[in-house]
Protein backbone atom coordinates (compact mmCIF):
# COMPACT_ATOMS: atom_id res chain seq x y z
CA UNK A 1 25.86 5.53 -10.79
CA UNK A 2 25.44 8.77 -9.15
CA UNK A 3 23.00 8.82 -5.69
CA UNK A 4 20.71 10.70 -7.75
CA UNK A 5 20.42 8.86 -10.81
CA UNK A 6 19.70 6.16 -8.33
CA UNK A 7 17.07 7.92 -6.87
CA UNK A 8 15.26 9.20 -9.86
CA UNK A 9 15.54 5.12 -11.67
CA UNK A 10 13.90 3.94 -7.78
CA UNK A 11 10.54 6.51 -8.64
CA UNK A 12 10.35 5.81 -12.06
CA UNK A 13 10.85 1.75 -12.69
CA UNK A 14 9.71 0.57 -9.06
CA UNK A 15 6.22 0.90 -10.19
CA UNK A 16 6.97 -0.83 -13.68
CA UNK A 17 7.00 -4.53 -11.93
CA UNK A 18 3.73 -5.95 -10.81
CA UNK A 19 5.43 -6.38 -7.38
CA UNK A 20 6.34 -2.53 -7.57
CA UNK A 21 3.27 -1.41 -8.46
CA UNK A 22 0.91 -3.09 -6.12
CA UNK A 23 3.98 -2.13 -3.16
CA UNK A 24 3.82 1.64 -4.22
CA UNK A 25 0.16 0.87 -4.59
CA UNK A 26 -0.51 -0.06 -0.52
CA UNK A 27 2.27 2.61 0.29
CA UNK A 28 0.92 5.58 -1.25
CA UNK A 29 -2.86 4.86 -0.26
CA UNK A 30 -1.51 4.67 3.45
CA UNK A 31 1.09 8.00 2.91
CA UNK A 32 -2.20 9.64 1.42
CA UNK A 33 -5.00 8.41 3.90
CA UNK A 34 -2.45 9.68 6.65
CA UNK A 35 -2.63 13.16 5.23
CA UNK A 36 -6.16 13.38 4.73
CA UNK A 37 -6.72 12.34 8.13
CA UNK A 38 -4.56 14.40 10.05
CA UNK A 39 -5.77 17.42 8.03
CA UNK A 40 -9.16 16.74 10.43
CA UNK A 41 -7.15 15.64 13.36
CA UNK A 42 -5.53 18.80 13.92
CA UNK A 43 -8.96 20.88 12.85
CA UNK A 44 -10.56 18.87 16.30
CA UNK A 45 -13.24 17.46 13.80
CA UNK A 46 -13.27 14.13 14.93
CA UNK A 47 -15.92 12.59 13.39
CA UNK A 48 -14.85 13.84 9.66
CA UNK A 49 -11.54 12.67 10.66
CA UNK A 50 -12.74 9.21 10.75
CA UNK A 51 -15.47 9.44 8.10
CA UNK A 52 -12.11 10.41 5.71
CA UNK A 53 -10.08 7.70 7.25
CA UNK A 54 -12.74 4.76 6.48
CA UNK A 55 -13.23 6.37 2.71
CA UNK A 56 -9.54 6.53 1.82
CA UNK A 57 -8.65 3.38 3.03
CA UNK A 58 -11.74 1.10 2.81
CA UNK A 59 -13.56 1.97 -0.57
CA UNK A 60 -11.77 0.86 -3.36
CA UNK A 61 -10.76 3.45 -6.33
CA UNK A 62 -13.08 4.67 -8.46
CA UNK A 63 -10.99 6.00 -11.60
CA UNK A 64 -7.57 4.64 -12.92
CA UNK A 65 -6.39 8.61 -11.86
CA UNK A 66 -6.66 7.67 -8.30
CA UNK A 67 -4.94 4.59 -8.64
CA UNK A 68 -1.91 6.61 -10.36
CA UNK A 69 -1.71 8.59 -8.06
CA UNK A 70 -1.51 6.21 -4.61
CA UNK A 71 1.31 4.81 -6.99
CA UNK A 72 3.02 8.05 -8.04
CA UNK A 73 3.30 9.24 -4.03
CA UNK A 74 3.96 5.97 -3.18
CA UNK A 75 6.84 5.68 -5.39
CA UNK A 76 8.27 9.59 -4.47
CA UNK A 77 7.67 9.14 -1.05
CA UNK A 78 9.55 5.51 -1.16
CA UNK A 79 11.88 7.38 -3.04
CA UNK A 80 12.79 10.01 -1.31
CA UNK A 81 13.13 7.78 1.91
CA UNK A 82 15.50 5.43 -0.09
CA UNK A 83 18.05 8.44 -0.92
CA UNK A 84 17.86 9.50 2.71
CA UNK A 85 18.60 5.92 4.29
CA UNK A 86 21.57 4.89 2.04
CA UNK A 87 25.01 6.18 3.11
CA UNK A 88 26.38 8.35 0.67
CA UNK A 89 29.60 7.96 1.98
């Protein structure tokens, strides 16, 4: 198995196992309340900056489409870090 067949079956079955799932879950919620936050970081608007830190990552979901997506960029971002740790050599 190619590096890259490895790397496309990590995204697409690591969120098929409960364990996956709620992994990519915590992962991508993190990965995405990062971005969000530093959006307002490097704008100097404090406050916002923590207003959107304490709504990303202390309110729970409110539609399954967020929850898909915490696990899809959890799972590409997890993905993407797997193909660049292993040795391809």
């Amino acid at each position: 198995m190619s590096y890259e067949t490895g790397f496309f079956k990590y995204i697409l079955y690591t969120p098929l196992t409960i364990v996956g799932a709620m992994s990519m879950y915590v992962f991508g919620g993190g990965i995405i309340t990062l971005l969000n936050t530093f959006h307002h970081l490097f704008l100097g608007d404090f406050i916002n900056a923590f207003v959107e830190y304490f709504i990303t990552s202390a309110l729970p979901p409110t539609s399954i489409g967020q929850i898909l997506i915490q696990v899809a960029v959890g799972s590409v971002v997890a993905g993407i870090k797997w193909y660049l740790a292993v040795g391809r050599f």
